[in-house]
Protein backbone atom coordinates (compact mmCIF):
# COMPACT_ATOMS: atom_id res chain seq x y z
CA UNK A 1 93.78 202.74 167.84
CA UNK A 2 94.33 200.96 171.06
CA UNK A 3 90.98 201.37 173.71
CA UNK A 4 89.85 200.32 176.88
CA UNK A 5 88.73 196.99 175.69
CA UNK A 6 92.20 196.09 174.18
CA UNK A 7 93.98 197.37 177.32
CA UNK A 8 91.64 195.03 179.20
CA UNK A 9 92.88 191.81 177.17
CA UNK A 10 96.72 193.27 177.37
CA UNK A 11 96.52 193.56 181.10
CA UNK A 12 95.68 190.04 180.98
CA UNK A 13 98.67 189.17 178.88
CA UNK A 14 101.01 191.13 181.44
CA UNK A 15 99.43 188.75 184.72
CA UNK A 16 99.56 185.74 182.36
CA UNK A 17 103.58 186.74 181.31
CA UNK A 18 104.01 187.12 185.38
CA UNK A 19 102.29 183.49 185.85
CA UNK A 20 104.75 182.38 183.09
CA UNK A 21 107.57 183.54 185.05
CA UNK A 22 106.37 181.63 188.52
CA UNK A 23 106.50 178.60 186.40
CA UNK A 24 110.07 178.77 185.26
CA UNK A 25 109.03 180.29 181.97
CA UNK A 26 109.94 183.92 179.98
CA UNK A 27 107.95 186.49 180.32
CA UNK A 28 104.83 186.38 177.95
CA UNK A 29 101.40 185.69 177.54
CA UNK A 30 98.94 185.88 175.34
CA UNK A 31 95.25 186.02 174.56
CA UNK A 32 92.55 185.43 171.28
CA UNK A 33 89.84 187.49 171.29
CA UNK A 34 87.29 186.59 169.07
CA UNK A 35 85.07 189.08 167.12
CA UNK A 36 81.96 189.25 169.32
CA UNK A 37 84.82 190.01 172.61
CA UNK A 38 84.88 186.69 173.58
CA UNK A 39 88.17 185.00 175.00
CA UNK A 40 88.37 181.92 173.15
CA UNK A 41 92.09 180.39 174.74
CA UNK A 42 94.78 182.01 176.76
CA UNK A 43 98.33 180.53 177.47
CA UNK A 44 101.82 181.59 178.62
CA UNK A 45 105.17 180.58 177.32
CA UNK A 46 105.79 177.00 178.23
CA UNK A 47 109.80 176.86 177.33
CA UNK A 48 110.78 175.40 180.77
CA UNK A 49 109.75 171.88 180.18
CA UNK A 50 113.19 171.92 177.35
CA UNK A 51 111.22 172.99 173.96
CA UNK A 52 111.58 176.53 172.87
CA UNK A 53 108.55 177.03 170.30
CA UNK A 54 106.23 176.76 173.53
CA UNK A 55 105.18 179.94 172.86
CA UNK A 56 101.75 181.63 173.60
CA UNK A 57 101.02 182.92 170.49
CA UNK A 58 101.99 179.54 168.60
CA UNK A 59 99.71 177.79 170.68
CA UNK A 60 97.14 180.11 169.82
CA UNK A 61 97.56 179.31 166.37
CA UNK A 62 97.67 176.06 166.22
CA UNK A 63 94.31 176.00 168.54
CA UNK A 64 92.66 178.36 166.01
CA UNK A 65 93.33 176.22 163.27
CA UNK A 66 91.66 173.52 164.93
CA UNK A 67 88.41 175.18 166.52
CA UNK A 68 87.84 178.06 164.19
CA UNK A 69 86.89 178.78 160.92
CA UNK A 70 88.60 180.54 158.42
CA UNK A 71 86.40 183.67 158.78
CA UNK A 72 86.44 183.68 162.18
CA UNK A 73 90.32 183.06 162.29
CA UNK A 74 90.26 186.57 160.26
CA UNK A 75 87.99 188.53 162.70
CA UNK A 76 89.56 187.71 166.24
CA UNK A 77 92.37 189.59 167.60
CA UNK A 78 95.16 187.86 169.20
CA UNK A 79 96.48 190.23 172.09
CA UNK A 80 100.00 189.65 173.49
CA UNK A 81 102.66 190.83 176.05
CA UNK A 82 105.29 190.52 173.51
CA UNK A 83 105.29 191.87 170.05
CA UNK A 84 105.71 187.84 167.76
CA UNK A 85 108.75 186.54 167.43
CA UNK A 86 109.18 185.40 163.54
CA UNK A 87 107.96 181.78 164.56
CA UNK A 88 104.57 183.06 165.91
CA UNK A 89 103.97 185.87 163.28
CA UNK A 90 104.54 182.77 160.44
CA UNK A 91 102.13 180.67 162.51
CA UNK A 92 99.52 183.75 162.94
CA UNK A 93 100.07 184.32 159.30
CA UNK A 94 99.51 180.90 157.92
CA UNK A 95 96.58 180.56 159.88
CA UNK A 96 95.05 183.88 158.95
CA UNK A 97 94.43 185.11 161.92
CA UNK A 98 93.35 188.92 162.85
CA UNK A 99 94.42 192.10 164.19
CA UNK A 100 97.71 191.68 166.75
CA UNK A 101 97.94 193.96 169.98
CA UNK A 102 100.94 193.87 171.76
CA UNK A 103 101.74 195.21 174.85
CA UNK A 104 105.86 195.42 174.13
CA UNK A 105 107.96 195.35 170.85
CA UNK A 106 110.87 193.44 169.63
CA UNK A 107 112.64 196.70 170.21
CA UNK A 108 112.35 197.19 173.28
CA UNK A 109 112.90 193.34 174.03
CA UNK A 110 115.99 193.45 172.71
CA UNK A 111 116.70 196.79 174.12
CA UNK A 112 115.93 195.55 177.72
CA UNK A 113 117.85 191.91 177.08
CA UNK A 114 121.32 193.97 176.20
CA UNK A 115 121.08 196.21 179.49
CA UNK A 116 120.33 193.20 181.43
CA UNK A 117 123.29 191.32 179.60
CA UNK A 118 121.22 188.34 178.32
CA UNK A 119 122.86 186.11 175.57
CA UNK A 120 121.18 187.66 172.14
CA UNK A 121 118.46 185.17 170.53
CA UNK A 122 119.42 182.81 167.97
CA UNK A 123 116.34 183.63 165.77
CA UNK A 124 116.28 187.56 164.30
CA UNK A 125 113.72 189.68 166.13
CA UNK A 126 112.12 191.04 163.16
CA UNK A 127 109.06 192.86 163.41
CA UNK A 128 105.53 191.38 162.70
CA UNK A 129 105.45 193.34 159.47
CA UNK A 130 108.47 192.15 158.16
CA UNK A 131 107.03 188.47 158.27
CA UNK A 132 103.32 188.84 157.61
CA UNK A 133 101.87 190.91 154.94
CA UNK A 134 98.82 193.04 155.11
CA UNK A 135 98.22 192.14 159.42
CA UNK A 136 97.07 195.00 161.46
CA UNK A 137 99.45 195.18 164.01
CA UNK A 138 99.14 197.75 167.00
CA UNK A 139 102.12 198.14 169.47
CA UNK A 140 103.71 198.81 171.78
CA UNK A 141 101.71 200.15 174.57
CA UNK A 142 103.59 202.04 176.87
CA UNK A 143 101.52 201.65 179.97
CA UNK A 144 102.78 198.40 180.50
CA UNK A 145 106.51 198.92 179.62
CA UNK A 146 108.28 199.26 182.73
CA UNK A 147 105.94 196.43 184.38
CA UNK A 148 107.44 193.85 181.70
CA UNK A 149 111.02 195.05 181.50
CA UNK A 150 110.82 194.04 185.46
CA UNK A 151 109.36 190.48 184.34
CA UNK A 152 111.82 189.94 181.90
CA UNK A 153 114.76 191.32 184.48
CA UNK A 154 113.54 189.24 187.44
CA UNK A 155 113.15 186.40 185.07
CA UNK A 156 116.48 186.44 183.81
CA UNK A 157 117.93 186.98 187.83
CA UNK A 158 116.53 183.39 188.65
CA UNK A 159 117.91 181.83 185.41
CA UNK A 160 120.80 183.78 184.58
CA UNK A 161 121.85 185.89 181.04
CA UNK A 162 122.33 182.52 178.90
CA UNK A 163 118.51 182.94 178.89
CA UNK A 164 117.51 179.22 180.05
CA UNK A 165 117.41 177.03 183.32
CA UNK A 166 120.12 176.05 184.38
């Protein structure tokens, strides 16, 4: 059940997925929460520097495995602007990582991409389920649809539908 305290971290996620897109970067951003409510790291997609996997939630992974222990990998939540992409939700899962709240879904991602004529993603949007077994995964909250559907369309205005820079 999504609460105050998880819409809290997910507006986060939404003003770190509009400081992604100031950069030069898609719309997302992402936060882990650990157990006790503290924010232990926070990123935004980092794609325009030329590599695609510079996503959020990657990053979070690969910093969990690194400063956390199992057990506390298992308690956090990882909150999100974006429902995972299959890279992420492989990372988060080999990690062992908590609950997921995401502010959007693949859905509606892929939903808002076709009206706004955006070249389809070479990787299947699957949902988190469909790549990790047994994850709590809470989504989409639809406070903060139309505010990302803009990200993702004003995005895509400054770099065009092939879904890069130029």
């Amino acid at each position: 059940m999504i609460d105050d305290v998880d819409r809290k971290h997910l507006r986060r996620c939404v003003d770190l997925a509009a400081e992604a897109v100031r950069t030069g970067n898609d719309p997302f951003g992402s936060v882990l929460v650990s157990a006790a409510g503290k924010v232990l790291f926070e990123d935004h997609n980092q794609i325009a520097g030329g590599d695609p996997t510079q996503h959020p939630e990657f990053a979070i992974a690969r910093w969990a495995a690194v400063n956390m222990s199992g057990e506390e990998r298992a308690a956090a939540t990882v909150y999100t602007s974006g429902e995972h992409c299959p890279m992420c939700a492989a990372a988060h899962g080999w990690v062992g990582l908590g609950r997921i709240v995401y502010a959007s879904s693949s859905e509606q991602l892929v939903k808002w991409l076709g009206e706004l004529g955006v070249a389809s993603s070479p990787v299947r949007p699957l949902p988190i389920d469909e790549v990790i077994e047994g994850v709590e995964a809470e989504g989409p909250v639809e406070e903060f649809s139309a505010e990302l559907r803009q990200l993702h369309a004003g995005y895509h205005a400054k770099v065009g539908t092939a879904g890069r820079l130029a």
